[in-house]
Structure formats: structure tokens, C-alpha cells
PDB file of N, CA and C in Angstrom:
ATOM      1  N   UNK A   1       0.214  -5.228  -9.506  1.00  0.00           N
ATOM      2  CA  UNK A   1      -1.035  -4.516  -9.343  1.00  0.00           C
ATOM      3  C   UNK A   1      -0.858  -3.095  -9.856  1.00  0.00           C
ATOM      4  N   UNK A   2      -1.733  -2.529 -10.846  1.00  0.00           N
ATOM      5  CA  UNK A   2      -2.033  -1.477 -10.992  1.00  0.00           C
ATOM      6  C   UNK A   2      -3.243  -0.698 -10.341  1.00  0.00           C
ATOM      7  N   UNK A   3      -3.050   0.664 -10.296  1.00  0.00           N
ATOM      8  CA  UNK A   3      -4.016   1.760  -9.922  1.00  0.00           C
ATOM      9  C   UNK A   3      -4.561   2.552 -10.686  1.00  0.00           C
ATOM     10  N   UNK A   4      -6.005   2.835 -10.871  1.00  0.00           N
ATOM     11  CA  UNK A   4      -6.239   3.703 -12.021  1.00  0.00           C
ATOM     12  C   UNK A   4      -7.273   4.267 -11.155  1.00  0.00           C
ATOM     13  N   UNK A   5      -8.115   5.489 -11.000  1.00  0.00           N
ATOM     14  CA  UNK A   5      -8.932   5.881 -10.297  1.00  0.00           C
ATOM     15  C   UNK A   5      -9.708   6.994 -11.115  1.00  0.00           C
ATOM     16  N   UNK A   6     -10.902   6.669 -11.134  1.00  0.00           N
ATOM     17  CA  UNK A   6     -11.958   7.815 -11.688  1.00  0.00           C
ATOM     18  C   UNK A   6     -12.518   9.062 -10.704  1.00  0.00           C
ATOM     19  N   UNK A   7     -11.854  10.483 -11.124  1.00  0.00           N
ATOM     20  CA  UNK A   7     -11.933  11.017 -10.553  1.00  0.00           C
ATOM     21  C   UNK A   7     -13.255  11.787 -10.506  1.00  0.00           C
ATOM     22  N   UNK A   8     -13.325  11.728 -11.914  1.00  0.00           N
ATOM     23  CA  UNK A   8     -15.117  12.531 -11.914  1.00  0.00           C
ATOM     24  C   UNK A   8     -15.597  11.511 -10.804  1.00  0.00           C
ATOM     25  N   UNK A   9     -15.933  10.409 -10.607  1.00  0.00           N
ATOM     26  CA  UNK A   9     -16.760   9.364  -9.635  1.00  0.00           C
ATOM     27  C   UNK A   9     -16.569   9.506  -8.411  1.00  0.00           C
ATOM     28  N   UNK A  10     -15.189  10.431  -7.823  1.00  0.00           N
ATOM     29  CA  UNK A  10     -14.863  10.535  -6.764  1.00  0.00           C
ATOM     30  C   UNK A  10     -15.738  11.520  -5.346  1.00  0.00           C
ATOM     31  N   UNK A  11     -16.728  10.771  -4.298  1.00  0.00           N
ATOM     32  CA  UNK A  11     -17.205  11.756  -3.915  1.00  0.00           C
ATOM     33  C   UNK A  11     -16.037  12.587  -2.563  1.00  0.00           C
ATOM     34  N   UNK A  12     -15.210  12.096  -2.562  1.00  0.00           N
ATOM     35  CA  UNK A  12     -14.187  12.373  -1.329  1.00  0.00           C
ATOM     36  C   UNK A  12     -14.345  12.001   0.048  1.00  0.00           C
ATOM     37  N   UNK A  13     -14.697  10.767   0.116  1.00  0.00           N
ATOM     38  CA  UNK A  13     -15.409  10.306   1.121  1.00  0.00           C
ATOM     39  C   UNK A  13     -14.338   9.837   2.519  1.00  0.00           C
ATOM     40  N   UNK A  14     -12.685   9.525   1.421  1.00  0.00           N
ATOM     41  CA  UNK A  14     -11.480   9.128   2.251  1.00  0.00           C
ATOM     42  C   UNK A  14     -11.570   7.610   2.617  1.00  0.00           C
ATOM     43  N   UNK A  15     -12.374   6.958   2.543  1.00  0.00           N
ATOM     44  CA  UNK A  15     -12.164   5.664   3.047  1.00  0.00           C
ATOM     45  C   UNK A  15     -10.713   4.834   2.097  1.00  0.00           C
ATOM     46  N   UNK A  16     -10.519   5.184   1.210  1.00  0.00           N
ATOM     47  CA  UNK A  16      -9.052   4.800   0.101  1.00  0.00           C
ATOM     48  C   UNK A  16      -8.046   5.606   1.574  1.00  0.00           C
ATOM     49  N   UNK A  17      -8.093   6.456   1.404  1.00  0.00           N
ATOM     50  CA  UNK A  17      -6.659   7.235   2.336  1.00  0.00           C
ATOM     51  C   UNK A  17      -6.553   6.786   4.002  1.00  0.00           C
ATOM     52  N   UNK A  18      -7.902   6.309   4.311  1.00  0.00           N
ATOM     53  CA  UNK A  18      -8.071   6.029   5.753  1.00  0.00           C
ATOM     54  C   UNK A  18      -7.008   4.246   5.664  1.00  0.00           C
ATOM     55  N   UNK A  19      -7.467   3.522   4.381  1.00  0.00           N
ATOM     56  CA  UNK A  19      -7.471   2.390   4.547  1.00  0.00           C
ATOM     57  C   UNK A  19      -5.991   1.991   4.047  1.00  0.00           C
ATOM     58  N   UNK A  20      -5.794   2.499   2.863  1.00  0.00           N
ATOM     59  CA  UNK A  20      -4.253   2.303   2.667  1.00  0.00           C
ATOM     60  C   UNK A  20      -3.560   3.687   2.644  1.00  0.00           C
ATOM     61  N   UNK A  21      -2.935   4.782   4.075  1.00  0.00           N
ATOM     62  CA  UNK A  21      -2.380   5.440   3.587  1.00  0.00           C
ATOM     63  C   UNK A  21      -1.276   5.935   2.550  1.00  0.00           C
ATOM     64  N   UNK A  22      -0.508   4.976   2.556  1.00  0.00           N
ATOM     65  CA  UNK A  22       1.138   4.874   2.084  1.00  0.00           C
ATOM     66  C   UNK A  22       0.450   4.506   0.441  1.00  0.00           C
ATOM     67  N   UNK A  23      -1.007   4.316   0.025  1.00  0.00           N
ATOM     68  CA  UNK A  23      -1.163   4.231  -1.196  1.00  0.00           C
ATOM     69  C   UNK A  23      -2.158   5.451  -1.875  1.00  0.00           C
ATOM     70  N   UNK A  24      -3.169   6.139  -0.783  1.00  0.00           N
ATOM     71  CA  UNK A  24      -3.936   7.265  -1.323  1.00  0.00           C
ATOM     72  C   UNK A  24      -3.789   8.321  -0.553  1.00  0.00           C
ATOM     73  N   UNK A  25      -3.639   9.371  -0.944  1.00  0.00           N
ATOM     74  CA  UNK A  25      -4.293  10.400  -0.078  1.00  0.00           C
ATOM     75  C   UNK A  25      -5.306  11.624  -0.582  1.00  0.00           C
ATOM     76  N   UNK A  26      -5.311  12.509  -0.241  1.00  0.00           N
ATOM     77  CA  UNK A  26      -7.027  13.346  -0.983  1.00  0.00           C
ATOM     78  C   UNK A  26      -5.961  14.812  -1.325  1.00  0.00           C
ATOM     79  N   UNK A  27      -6.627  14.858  -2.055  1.00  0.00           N
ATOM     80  CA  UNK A  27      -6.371  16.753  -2.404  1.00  0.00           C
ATOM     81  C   UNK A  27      -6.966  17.578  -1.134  1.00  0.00           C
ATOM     82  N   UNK A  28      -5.619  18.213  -0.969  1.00  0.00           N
ATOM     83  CA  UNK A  28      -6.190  19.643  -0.200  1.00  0.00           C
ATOM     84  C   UNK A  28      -7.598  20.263  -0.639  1.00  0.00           C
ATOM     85  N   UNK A  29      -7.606  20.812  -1.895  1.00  0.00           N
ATOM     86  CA  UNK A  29      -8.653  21.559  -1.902  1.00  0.00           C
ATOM     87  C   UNK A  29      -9.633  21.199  -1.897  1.00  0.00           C
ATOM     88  N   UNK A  30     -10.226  19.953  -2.464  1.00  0.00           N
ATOM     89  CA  UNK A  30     -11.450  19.041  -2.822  1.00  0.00           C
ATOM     90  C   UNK A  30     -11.795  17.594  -2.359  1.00  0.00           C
ATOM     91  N   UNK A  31     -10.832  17.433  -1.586  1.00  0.00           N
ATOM     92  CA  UNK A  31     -10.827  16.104  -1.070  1.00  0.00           C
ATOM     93  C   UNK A  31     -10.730  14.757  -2.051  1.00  0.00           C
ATOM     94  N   UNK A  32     -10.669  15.374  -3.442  1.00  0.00           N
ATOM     95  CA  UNK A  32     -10.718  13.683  -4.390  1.00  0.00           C
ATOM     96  C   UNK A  32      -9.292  13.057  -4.341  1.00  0.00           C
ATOM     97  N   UNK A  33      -9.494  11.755  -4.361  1.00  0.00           N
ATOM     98  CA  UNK A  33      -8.313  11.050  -4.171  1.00  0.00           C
ATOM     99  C   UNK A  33      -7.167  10.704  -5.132  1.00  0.00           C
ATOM    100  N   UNK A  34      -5.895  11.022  -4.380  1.00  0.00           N
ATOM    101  CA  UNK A  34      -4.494  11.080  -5.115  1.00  0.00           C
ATOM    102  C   UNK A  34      -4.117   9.961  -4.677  1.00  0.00           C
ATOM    103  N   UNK A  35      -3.778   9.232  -6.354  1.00  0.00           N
ATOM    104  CA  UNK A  35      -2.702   7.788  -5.677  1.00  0.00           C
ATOM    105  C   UNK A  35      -1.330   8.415  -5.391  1.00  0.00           C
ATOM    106  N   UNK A  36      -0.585   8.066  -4.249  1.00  0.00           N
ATOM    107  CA  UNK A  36       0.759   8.087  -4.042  1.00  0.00           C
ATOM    108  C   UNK A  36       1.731   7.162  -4.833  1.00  0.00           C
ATOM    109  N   UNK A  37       1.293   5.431  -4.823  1.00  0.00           N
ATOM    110  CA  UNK A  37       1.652   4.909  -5.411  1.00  0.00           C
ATOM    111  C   UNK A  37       1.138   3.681  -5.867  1.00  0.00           C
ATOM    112  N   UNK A  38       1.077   3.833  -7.591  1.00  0.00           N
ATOM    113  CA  UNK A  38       0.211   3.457  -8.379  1.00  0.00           C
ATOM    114  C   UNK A  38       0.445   1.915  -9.039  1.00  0.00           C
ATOM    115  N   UNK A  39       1.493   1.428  -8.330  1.00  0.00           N
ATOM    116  CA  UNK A  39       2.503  -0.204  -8.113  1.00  0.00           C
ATOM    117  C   UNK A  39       2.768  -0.349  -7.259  1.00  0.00           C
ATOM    118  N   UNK A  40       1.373  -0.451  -5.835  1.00  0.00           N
ATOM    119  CA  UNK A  40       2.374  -0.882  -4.637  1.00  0.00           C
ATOM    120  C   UNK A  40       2.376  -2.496  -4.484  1.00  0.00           C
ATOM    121  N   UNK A  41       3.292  -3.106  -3.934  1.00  0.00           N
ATOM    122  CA  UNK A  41       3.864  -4.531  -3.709  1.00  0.00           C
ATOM    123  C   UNK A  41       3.814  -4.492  -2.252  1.00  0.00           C
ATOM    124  N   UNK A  42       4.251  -6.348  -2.263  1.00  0.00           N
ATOM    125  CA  UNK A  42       3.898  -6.547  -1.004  1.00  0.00           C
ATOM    126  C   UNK A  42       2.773  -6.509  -0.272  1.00  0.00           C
ATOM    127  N   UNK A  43       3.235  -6.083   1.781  1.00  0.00           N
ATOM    128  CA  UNK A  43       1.840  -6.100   2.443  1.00  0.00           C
ATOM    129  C   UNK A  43       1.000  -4.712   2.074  1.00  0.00           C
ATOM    130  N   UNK A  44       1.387  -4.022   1.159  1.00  0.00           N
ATOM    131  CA  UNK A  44       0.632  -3.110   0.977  1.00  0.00           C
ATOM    132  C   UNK A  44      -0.659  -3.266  -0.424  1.00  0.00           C
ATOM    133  N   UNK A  45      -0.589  -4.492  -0.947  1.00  0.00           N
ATOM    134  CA  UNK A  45      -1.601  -4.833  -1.840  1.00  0.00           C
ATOM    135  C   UNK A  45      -2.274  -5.272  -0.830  1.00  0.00           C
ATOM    136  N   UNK A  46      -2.839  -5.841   0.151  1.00  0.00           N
ATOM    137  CA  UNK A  46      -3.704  -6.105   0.804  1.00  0.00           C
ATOM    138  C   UNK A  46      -4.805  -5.046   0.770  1.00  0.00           C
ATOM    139  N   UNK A  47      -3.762  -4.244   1.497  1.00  0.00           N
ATOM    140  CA  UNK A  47      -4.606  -2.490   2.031  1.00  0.00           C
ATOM    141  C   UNK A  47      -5.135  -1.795   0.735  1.00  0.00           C
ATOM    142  N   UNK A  48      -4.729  -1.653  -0.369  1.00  0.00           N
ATOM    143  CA  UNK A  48      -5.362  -1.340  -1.159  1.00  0.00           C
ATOM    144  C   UNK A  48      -6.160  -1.835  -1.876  1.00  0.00           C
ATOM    145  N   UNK A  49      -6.077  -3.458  -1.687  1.00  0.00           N
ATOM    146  CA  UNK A  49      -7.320  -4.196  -2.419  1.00  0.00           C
ATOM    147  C   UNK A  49      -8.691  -3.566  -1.382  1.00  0.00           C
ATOM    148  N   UNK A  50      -8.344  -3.537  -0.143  1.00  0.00           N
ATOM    149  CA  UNK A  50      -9.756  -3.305   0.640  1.00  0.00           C
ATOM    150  C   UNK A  50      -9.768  -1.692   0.589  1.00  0.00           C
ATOM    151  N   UNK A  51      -8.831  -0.773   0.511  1.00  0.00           N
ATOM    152  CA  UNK A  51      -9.498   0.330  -0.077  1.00  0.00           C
ATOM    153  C   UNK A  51     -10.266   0.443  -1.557  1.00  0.00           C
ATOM    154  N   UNK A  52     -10.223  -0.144  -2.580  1.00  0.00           N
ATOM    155  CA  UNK A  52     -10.687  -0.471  -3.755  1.00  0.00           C
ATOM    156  C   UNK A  52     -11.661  -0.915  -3.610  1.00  0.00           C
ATOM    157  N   UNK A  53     -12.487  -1.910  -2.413  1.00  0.00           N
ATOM    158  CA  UNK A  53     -13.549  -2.915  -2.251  1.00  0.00           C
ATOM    159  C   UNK A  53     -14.117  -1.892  -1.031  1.00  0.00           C
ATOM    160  N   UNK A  54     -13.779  -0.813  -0.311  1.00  0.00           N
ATOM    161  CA  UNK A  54     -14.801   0.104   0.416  1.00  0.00           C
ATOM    162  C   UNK A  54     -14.974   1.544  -0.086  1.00  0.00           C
ATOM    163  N   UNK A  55     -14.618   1.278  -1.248  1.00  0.00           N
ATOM    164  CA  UNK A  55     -15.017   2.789  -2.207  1.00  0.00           C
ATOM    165  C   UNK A  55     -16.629   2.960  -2.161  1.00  0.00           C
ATOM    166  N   UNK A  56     -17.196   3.958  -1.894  1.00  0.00           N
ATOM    167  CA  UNK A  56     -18.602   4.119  -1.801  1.00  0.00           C
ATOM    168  C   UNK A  56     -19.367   3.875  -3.482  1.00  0.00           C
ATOM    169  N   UNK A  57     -18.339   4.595  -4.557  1.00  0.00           N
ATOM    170  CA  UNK A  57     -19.003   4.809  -5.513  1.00  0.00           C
ATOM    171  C   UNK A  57     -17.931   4.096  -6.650  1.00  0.00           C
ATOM    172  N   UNK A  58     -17.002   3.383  -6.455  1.00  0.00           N
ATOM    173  CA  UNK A  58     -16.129   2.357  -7.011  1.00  0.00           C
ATOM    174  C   UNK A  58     -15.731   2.842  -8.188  1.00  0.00           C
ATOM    175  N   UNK A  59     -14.513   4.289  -7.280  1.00  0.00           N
ATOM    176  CA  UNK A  59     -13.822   4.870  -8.154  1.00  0.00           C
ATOM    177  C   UNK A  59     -12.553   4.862  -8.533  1.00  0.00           C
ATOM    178  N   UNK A  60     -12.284   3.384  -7.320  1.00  0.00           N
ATOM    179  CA  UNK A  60     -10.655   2.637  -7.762  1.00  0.00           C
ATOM    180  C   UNK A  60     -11.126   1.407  -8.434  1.00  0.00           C
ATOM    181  N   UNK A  61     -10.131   1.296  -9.621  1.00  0.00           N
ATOM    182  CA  UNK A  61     -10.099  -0.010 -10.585  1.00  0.00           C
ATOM    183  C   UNK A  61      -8.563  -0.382 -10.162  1.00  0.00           C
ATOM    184  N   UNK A  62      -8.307  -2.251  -9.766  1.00  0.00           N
ATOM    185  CA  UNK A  62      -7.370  -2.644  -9.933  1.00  0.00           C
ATOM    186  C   UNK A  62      -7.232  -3.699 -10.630  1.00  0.00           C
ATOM    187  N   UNK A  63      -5.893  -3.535 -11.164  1.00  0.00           N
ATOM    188  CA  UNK A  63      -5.318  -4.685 -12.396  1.00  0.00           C
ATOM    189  C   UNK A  63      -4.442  -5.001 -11.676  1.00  0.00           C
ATOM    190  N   UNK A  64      -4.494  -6.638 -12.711  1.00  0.00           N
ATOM    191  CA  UNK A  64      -3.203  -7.167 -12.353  1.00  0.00           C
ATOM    192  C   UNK A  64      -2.664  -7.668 -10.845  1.00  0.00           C
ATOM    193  N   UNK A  65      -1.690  -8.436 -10.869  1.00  0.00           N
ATOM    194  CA  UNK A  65      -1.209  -8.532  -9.083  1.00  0.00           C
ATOM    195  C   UNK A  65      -2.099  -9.497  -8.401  1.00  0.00           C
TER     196      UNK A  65
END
């Protein structure tokens, strides 16, 4: 699985960082979302498929995995 995320699209809403921490978290200053890690495996593709699928404005794309 890959991570790619559109940041212009990003309204900082956190539901990515709420849902898989150990895969997003937000910028200090602006709240748009930082992947931590952009190949996660394992039980952590779960959590980021459903952060990807409760994006308000579907600004995570995943490949692959």
C-alpha cells in the first residue's frame, strides 16, 4: 500500500490522524495532514484504509496493498 495525499484538498479536519495515528498526523501550524508512514503493513493497513474512506473531502489516495 501506498500513500499519496492532496494537500491543497486538505480541510484539517483530523479524522486521518484520529483514525490511524501511527500513519497521519497534522501540522502544527495549519492542521493539514502529514503522512508519518507512507508503506504501512500489516494491522495498520486496516486503519488507514478507513482513514482514507472518512476523509471529508478525499484527500488520501491509496495504491496498491
Amino acid at each position: 500500500m501506498r500513500i499519496a495525499v492532496d494537500e491543497e484538498k486538505c480541510i484539517s479536519a483530523g479524522q486521518c490522524a484520529m483514525t490511524a495515528p501511527h500513519v497521519f498526523d497534522q501540522r502544527d501550524e495549519d492542521g493539514v495532514v502529514v503522512v508519518l508512514d507512507a508503506s504501512p503493513a500489516g494491522p495498520e493497513q486496516a486503519a488507514t484504509r478507513a482513514a482514507a474512506a472518512g476523509c471529508p473531502v478525499a484527500a488520501i489516495t491509496l495504491t496498491g496493498g
